[in-house]
Protein backbone atom coordinates (compact mmCIF):
# COMPACT_ATOMS: atom_id res chain seq x y z
CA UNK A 1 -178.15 80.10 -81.34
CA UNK A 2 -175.53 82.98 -82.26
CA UNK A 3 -172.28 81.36 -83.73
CA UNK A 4 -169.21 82.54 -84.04
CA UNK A 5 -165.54 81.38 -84.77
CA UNK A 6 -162.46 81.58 -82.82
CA UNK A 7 -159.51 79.80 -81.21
CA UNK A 8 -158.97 78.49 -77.64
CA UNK A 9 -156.15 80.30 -75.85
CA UNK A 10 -156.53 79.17 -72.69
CA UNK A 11 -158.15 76.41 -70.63
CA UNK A 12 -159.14 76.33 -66.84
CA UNK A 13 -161.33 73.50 -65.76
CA UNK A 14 -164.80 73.08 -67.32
CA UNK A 15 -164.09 76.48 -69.34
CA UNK A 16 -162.22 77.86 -72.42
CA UNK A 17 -160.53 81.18 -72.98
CA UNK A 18 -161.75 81.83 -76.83
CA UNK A 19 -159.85 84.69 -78.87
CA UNK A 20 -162.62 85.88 -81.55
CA UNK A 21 -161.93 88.62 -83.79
CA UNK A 22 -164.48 91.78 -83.95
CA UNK A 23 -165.69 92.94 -86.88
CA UNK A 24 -167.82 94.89 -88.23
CA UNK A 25 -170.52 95.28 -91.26
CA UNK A 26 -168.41 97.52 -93.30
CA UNK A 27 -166.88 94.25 -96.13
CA UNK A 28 -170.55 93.97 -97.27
CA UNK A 29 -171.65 97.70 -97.49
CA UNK A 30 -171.61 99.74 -100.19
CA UNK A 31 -170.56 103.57 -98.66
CA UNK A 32 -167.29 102.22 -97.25
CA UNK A 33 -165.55 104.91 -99.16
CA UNK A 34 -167.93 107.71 -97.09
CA UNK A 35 -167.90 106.55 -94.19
CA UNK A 36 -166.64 107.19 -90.84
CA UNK A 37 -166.69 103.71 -89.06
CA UNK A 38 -165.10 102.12 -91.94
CA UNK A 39 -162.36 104.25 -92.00
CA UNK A 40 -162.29 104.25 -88.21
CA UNK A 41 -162.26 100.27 -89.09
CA UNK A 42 -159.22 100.40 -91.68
CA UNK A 43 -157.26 102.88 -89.12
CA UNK A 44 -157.44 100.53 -85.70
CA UNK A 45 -157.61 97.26 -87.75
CA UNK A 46 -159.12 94.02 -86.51
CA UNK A 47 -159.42 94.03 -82.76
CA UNK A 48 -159.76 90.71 -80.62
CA UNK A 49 -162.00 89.76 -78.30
CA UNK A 50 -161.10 87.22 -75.54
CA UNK A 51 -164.37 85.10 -74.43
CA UNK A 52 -164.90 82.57 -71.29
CA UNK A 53 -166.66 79.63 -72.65
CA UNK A 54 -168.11 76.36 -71.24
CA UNK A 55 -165.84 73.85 -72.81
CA UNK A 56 -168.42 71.53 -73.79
CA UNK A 57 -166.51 70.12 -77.14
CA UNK A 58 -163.57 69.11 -74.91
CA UNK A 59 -161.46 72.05 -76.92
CA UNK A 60 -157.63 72.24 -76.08
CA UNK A 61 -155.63 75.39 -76.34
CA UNK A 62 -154.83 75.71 -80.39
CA UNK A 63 -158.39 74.33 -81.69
CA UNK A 64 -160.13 76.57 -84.48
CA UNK A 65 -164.01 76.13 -82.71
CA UNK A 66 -167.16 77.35 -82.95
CA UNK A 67 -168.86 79.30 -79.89
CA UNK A 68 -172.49 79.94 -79.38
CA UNK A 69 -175.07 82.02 -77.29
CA UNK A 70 -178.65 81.66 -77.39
CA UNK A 71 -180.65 83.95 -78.76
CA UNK A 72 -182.94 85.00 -75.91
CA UNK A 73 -179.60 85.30 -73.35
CA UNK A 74 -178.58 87.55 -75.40
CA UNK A 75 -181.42 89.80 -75.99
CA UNK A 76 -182.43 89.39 -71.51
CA UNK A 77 -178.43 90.38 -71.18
CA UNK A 78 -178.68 93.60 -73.81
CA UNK A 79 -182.13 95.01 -72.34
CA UNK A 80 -180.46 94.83 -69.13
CA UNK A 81 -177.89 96.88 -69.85
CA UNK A 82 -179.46 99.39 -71.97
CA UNK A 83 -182.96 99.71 -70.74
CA UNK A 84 -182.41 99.41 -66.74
CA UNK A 85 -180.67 102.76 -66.72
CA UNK A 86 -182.46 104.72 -69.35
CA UNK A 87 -186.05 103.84 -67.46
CA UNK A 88 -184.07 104.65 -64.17
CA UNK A 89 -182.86 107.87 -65.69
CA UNK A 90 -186.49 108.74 -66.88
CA UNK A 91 -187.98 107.72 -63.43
CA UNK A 92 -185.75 109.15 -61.26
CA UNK A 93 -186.24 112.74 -63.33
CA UNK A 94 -190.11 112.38 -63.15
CA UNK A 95 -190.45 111.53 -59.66
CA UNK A 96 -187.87 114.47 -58.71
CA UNK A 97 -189.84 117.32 -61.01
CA UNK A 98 -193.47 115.81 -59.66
CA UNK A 99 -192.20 116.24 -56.25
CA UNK A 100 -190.27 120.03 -56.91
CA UNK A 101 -192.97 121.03 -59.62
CA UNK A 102 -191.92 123.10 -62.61
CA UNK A 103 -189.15 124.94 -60.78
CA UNK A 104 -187.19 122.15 -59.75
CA UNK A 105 -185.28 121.55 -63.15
CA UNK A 106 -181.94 121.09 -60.59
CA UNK A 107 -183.84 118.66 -58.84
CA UNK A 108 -185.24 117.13 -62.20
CA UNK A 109 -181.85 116.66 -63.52
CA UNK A 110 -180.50 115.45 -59.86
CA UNK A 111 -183.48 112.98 -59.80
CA UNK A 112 -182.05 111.55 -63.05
CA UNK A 113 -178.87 111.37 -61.90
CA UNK A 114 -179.40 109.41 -59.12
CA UNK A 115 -181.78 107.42 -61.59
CA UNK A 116 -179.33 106.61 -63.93
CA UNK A 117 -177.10 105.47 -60.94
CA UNK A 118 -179.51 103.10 -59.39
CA UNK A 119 -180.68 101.47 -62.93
CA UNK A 120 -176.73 100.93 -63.22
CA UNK A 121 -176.58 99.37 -59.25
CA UNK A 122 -179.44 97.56 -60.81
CA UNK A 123 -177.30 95.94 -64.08
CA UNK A 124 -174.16 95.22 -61.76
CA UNK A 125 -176.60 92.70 -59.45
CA UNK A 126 -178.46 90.96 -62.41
CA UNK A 127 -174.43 90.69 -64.04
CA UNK A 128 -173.38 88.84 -60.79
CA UNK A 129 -176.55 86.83 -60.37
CA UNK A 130 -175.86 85.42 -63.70
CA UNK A 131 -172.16 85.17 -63.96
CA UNK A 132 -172.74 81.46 -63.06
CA UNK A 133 -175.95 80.92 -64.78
CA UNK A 134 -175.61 78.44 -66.95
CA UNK A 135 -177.81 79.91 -69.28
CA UNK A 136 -176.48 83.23 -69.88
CA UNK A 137 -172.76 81.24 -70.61
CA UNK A 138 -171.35 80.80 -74.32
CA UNK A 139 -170.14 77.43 -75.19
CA UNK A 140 -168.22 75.49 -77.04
CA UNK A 141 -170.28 73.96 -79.40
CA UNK A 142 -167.49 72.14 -81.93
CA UNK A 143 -164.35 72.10 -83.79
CA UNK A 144 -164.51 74.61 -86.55
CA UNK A 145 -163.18 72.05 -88.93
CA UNK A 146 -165.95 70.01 -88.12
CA UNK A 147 -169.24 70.61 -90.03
CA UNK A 148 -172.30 71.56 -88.89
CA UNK A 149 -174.54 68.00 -87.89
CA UNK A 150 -171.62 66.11 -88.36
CA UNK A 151 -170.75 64.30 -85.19
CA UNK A 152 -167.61 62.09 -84.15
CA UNK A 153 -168.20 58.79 -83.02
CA UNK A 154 -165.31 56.56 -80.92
CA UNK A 155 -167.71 53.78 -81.66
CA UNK A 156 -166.05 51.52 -84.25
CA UNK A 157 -169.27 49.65 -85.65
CA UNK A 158 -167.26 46.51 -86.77
């Protein structure tokens, strides 16, 4: 599971609007000085990301909490959206310069094209197939005051 920290900003039925802030790798690196993303970094400062969560915890709007995303959703969600349209791009070209032969380079690069477009047709239908699927959804997982296999009982044992 992929955790990260933010605070609820908004809540609509079983789900949670969580504000996270986006960062990047550039505290822990050692050619900050050199380097064009960290001064791209320093120059736009910390930008935040807003996040629909299932509200699993309970959260209200003000609670410091920890989200999460399984591993494999997000690695089925991120070939999606890279891979689909390169191989449709790649496909598309081949097919077109098979069919026109060596000449065809305009219909090469129009085959990829149209490629490309159809591997992105392709990302848009597996994005609304799993808007709702539960699991492809971040969630709540806890309070980030609350430490990690620490849970809170109601259950007074005396």
């Amino acid at each position: 599971m992929i955790e990260e920290a933010g605070r609820v900003v908004a809540v609509e039925g079983a789900f949670a609007w969580v504000e996270t802030r986006r960062r990047t790798a550039c505290g822990s690196c050692s050619a900050q000085a050199g380097c064009g993303t960290s001064v791209l970094d320093k120059m736009f400062g910390q930008r935040m990301n807003r996040i629909r969560a299932l509200n699993q915890a309970e959260a209200r709007v003000g609670d410091e909490v920890i989200i999460g995303l399984s591993e494999s959703a997000l690695v089925r969600g991120s070939f999606a959206v890279y891979a689909i349209p390169l191989v449709g791009l790649f496909v598309g070209a081949g097919l077109a310069t098979a069919m026109s032969g060596a000449e065809g380079e305009g219909l090469a690069i129009l085959g990829g094209v149209l490629g490309l477009a159809a591997g992105f047709l392709a990302v848009r239908r597996f994005s609304r197939r799993i808007q709702t699927d539960r699991n492809y959804q971040p969630v709540v997982l806890r309070s980030a005051l609350q430490p990690v296999g620490f849970k809170v009982s109601l259950h007074n044992p005396s």
